[in-house]
C-alpha atoms as a PDB file:
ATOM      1  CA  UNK A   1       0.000   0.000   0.000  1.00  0.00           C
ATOM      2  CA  UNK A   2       2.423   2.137  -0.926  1.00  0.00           C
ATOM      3  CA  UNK A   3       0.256   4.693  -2.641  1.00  0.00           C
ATOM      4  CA  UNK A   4      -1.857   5.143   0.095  1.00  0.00           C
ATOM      5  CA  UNK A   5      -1.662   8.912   1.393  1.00  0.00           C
ATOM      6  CA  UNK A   6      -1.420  10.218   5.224  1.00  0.00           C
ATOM      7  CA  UNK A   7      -3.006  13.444   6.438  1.00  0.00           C
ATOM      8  CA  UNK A   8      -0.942  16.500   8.043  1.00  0.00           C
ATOM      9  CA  UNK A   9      -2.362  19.581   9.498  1.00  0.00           C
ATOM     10  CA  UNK A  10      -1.084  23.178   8.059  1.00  0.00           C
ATOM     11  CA  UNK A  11      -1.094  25.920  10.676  1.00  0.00           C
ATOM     12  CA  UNK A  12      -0.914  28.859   8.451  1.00  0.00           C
ATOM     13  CA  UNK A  13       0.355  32.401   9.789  1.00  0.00           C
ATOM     14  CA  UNK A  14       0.750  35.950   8.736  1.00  0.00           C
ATOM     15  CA  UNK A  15       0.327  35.973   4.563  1.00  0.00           C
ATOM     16  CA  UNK A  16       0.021  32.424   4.020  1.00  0.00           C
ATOM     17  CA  UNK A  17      -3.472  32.644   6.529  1.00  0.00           C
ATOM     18  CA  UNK A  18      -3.956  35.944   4.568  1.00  0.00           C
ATOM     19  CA  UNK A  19      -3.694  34.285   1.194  1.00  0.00           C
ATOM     20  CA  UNK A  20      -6.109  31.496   2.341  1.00  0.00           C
ATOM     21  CA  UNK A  21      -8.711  33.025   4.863  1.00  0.00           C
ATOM     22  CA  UNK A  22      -8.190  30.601   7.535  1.00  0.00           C
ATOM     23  CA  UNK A  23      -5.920  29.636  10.004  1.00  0.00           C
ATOM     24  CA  UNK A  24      -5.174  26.057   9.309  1.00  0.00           C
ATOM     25  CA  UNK A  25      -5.574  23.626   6.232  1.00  0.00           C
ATOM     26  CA  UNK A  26      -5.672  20.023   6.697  1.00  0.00           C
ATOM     27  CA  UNK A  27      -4.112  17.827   3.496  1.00  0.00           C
ATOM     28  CA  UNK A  28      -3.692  14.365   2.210  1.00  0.00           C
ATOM     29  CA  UNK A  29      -0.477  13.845   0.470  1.00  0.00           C
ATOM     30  CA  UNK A  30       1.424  11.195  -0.712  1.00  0.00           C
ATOM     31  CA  UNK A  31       4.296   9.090   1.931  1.00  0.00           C
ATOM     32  CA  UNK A  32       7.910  10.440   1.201  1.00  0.00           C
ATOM     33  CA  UNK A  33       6.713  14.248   0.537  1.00  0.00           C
ATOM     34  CA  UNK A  34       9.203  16.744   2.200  1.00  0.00           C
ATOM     35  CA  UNK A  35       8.123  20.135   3.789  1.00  0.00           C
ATOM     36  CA  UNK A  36       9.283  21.927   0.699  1.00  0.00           C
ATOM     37  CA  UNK A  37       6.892  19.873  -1.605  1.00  0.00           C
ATOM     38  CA  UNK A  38       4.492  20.777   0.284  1.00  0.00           C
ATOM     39  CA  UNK A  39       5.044  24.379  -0.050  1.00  0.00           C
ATOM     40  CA  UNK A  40       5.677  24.187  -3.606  1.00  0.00           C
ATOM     41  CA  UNK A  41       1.909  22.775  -3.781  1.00  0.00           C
ATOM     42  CA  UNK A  42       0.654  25.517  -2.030  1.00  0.00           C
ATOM     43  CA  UNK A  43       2.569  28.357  -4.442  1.00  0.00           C
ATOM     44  CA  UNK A  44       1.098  26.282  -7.372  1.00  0.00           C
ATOM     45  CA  UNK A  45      -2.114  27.129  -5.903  1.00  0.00           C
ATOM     46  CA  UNK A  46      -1.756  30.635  -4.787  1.00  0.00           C
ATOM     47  CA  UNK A  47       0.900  31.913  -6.873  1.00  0.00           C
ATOM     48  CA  UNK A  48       1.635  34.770  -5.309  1.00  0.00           C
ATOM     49  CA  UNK A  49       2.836  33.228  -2.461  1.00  0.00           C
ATOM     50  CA  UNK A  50       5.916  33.083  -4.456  1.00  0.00           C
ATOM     51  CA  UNK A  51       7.850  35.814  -3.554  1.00  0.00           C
ATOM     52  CA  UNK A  52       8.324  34.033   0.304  1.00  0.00           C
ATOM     53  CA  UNK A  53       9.530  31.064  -0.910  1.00  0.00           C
ATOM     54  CA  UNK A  54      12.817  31.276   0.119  1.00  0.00           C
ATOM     55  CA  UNK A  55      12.128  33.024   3.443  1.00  0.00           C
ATOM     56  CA  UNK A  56       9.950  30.488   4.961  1.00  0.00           C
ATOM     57  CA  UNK A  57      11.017  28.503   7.696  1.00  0.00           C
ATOM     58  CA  UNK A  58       8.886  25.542   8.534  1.00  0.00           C
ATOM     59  CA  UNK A  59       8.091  23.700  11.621  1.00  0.00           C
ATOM     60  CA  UNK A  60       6.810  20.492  12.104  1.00  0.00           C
ATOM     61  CA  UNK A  61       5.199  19.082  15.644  1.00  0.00           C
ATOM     62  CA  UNK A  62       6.366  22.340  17.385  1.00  0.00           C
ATOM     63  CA  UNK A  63      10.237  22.101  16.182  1.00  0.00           C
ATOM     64  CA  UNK A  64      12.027  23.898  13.400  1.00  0.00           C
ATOM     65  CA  UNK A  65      12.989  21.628  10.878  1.00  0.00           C
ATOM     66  CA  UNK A  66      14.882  21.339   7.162  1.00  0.00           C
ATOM     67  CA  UNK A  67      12.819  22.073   3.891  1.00  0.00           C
ATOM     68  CA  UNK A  68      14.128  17.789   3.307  1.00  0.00           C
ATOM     69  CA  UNK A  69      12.242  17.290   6.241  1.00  0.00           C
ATOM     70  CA  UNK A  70       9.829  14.061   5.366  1.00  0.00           C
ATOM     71  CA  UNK A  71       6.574  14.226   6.584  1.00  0.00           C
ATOM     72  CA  UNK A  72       4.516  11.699   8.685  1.00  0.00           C
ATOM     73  CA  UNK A  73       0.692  10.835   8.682  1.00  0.00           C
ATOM     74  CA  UNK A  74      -0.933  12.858  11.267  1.00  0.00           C
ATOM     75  CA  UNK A  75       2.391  15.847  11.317  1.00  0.00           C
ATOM     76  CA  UNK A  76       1.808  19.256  11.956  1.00  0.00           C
ATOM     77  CA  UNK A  77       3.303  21.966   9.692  1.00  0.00           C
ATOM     78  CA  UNK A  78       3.687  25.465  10.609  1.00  0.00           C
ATOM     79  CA  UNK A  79       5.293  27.519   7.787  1.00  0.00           C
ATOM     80  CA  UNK A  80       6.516  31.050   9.080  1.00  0.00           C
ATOM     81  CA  UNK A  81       7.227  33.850   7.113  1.00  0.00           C
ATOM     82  CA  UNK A  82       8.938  36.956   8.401  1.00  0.00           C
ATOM     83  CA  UNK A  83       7.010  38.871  10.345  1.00  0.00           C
ATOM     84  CA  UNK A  84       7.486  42.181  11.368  1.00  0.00           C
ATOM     85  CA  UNK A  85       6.116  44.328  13.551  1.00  0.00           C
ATOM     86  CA  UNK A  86       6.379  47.543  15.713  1.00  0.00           C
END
């Protein structure tokens, strides 16, 4: 069962829950996908998410991890932008 899929939660902050209207997404994707794949899926679906591509940092179950990171059914993802503030 190799192609079955597992199911991760996305806590989206800052534009990302901006670009979607809500505060957390939950996905099925496919074993073996990586943090960054699952970004790139979401910039395929809002591309103009683009521009933070390479200034996310992602967590997953409340540490910071590498975009290589492979994901496991039932993981949750932050992705963080910059933020800034005053």
């Amino acid at each position: 069962m190799s192609n079955s899929s597992i199911s991760i939660t996305i806590k989206l902050f800052a534009v990302y829950q901006e670009v979607y209207g809500k505060s957390e997404l939950q996905l099925e994707i496919l074993p073996q996908t990586s943090v960054s794949q699952v970004l790139e899926g979401l910039i395929a679906e809002h591309p103009k998410l683009e521009q933070w591509r390479d200034r996310t940092r992602f967590g997953v179950n409340l540490e910071f991890v590498t975009p290589e990171t492979i994901l496991q059914n039932g993981d949750e993802v932050v992705l963080v932008p910059p933020v800034s503030g005053g």
